[in-house]
N, C-alpha and C. Protein backbone atom coordinates (compact mmCIF):
# COMPACT_ATOMS: atom_id res chain seq x y z
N UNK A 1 -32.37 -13.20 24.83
CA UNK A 1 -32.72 -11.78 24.72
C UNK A 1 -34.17 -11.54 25.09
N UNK A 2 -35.33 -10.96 24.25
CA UNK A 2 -36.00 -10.52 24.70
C UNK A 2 -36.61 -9.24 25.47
N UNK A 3 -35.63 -8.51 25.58
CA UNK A 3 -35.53 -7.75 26.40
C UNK A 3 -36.54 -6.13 25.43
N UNK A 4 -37.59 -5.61 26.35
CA UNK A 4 -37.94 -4.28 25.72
C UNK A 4 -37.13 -3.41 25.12
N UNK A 5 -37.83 -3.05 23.76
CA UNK A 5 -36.48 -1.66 23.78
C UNK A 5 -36.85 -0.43 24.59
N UNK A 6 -35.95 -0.12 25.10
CA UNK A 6 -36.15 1.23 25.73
C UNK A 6 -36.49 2.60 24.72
N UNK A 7 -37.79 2.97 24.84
CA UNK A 7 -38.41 4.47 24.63
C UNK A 7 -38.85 5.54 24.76
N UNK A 8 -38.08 5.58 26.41
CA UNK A 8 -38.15 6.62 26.83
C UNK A 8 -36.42 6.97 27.68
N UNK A 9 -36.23 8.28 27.16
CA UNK A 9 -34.60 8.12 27.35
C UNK A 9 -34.86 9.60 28.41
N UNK A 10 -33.85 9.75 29.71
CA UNK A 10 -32.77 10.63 30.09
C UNK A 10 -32.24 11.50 29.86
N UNK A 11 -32.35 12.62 29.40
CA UNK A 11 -31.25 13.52 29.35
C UNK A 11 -30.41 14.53 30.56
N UNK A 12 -29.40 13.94 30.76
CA UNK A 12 -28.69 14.43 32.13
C UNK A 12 -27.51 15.37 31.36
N UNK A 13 -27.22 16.52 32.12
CA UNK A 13 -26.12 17.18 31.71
C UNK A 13 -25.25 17.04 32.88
N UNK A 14 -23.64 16.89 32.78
CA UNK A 14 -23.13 16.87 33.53
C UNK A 14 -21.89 17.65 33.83
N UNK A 15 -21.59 18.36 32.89
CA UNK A 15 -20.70 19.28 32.86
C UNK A 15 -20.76 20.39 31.86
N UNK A 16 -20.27 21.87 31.89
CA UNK A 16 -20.79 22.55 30.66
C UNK A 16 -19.64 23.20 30.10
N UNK A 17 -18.49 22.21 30.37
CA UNK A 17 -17.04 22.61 29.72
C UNK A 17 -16.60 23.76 29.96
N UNK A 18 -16.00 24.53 28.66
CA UNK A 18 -14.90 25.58 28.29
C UNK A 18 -15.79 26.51 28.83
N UNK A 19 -17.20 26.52 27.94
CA UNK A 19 -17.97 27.73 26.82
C UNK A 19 -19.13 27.51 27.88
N UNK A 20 -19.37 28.09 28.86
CA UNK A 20 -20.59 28.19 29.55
C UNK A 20 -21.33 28.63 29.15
N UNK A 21 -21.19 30.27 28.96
CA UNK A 21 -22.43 30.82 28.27
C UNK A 21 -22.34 30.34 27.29
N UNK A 22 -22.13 30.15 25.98
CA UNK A 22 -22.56 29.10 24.96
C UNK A 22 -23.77 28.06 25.80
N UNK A 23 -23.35 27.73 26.65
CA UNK A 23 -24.29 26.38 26.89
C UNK A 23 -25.38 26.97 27.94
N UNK A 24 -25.49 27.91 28.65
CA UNK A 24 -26.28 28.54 28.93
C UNK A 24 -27.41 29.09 27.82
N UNK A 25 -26.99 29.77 26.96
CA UNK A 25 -27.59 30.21 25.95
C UNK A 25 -28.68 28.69 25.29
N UNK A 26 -27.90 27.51 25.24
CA UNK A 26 -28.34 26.40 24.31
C UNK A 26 -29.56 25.74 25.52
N UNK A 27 -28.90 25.63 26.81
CA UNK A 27 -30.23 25.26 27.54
C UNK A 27 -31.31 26.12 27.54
N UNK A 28 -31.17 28.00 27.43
CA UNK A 28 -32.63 28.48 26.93
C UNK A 28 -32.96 27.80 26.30
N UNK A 29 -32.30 27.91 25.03
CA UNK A 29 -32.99 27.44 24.19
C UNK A 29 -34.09 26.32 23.68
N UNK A 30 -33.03 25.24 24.22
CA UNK A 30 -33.77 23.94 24.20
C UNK A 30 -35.08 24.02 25.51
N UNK A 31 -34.48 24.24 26.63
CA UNK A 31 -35.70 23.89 27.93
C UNK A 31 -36.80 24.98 27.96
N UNK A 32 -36.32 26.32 27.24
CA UNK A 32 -37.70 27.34 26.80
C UNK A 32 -37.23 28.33 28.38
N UNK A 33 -36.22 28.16 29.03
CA UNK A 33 -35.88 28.81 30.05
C UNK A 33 -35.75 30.48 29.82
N UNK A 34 -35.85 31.43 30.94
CA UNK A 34 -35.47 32.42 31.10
C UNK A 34 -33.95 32.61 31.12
N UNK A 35 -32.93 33.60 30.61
CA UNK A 35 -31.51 33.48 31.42
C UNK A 35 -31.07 33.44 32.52
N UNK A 36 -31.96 33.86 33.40
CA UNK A 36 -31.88 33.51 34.75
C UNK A 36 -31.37 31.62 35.45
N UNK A 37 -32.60 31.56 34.93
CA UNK A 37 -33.14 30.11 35.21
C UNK A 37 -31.91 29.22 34.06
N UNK A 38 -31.41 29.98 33.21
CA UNK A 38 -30.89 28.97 32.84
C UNK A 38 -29.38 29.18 33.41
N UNK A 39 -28.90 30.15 33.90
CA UNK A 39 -27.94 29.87 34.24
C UNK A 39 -27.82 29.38 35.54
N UNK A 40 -28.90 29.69 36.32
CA UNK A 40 -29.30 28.86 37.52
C UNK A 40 -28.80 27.19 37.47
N UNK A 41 -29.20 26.62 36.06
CA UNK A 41 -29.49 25.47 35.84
C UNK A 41 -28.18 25.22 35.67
N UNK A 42 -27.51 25.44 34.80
CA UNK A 42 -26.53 25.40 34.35
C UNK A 42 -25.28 24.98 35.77
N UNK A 43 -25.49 26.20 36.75
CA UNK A 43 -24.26 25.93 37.83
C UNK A 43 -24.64 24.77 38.71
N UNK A 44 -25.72 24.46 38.33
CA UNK A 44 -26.20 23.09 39.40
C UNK A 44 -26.33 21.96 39.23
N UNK A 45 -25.41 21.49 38.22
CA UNK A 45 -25.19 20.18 37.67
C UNK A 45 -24.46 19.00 38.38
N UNK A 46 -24.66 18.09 38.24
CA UNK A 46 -25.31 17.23 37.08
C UNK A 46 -26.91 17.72 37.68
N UNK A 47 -27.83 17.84 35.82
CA UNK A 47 -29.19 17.68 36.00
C UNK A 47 -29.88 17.11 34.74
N UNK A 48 -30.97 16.43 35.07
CA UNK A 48 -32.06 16.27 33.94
C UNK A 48 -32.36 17.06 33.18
N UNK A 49 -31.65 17.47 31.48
CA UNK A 49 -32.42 18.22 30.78
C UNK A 49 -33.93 18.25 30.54
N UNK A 50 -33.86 16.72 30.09
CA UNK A 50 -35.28 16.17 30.15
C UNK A 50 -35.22 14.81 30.10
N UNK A 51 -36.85 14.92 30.52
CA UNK A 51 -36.63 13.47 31.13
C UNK A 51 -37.74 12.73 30.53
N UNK A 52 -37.67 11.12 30.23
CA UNK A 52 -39.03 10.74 29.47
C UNK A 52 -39.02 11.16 28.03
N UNK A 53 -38.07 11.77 27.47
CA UNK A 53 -38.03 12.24 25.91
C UNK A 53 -38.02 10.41 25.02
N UNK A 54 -37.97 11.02 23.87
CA UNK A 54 -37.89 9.67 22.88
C UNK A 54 -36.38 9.54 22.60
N UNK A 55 -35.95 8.59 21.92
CA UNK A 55 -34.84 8.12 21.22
C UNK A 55 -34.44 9.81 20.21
N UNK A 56 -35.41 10.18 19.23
CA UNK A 56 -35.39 10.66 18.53
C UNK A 56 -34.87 12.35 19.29
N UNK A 57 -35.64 12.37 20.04
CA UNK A 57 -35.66 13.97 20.73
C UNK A 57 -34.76 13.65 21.52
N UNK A 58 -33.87 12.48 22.35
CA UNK A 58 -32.85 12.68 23.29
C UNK A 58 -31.35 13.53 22.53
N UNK A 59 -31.57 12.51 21.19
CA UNK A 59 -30.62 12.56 20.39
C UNK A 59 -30.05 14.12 20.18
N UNK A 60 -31.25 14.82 19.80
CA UNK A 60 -31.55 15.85 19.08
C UNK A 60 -31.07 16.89 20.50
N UNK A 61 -31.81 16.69 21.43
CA UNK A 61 -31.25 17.84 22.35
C UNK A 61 -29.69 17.21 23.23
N UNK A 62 -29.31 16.06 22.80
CA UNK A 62 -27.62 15.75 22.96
C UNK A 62 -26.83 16.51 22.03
N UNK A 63 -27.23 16.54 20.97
CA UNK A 63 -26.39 17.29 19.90
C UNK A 63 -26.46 18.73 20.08
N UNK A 64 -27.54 19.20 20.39
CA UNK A 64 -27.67 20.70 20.38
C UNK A 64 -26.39 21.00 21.52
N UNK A 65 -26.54 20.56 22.69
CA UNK A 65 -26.26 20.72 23.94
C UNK A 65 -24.25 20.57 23.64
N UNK A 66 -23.87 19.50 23.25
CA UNK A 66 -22.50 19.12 23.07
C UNK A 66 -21.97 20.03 21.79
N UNK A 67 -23.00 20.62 20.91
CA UNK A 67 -22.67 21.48 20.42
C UNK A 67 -21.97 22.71 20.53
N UNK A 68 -22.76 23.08 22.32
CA UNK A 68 -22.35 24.55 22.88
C UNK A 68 -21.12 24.14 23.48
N UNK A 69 -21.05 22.47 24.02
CA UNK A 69 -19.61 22.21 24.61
C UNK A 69 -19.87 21.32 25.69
N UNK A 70 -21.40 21.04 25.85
CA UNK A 70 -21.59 20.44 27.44
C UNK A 70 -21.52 18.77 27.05
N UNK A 71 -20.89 18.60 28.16
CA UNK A 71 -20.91 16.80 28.21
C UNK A 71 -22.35 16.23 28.85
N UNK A 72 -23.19 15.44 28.00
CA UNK A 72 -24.22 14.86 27.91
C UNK A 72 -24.32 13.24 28.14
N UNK A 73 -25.25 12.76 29.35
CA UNK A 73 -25.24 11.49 29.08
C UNK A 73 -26.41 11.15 29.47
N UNK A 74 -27.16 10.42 27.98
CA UNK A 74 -28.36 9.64 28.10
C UNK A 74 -28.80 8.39 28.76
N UNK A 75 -29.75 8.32 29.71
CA UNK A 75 -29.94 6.94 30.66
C UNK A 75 -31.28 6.30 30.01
């Protein structure tokens, strides 16, 4: 083993399911976006929610996000 732990995580969205606006609404939220911009964001997936976050904050904006319905995967 040996191996670093990784501490800086990925957040990619890759699909935003059923409930779009739900998840439109949750990427304002989280990325501090306009509705514009977030639904911009939203139809142009897969994308980096954020990128370089911690363990702690990937977590946190995975849950928010799969909350509204979107499928999330951390790298």
């Amino acid at each position: 083993g040996g191996a670093a732990e990784k501490t800086e995580f990925d957040v990619i969205m890759t699909s935003f399911g059923d409930s779009k606006m739900n998840v439109i609404k949750a990427i304002k939220d989280v990325m501090g976006l306009g509705l514009k911009e977030s639904k911009e964001f939203v139809e142009g997936l897969p994308k980096p929610v954020k990128e370089g976050a911690s363990k702690a904050d990937a977590d946190d904006i995975k849950a928010k996000l799969e909350a509204a319905g979107a499928t999330i995967e951390i790298k």
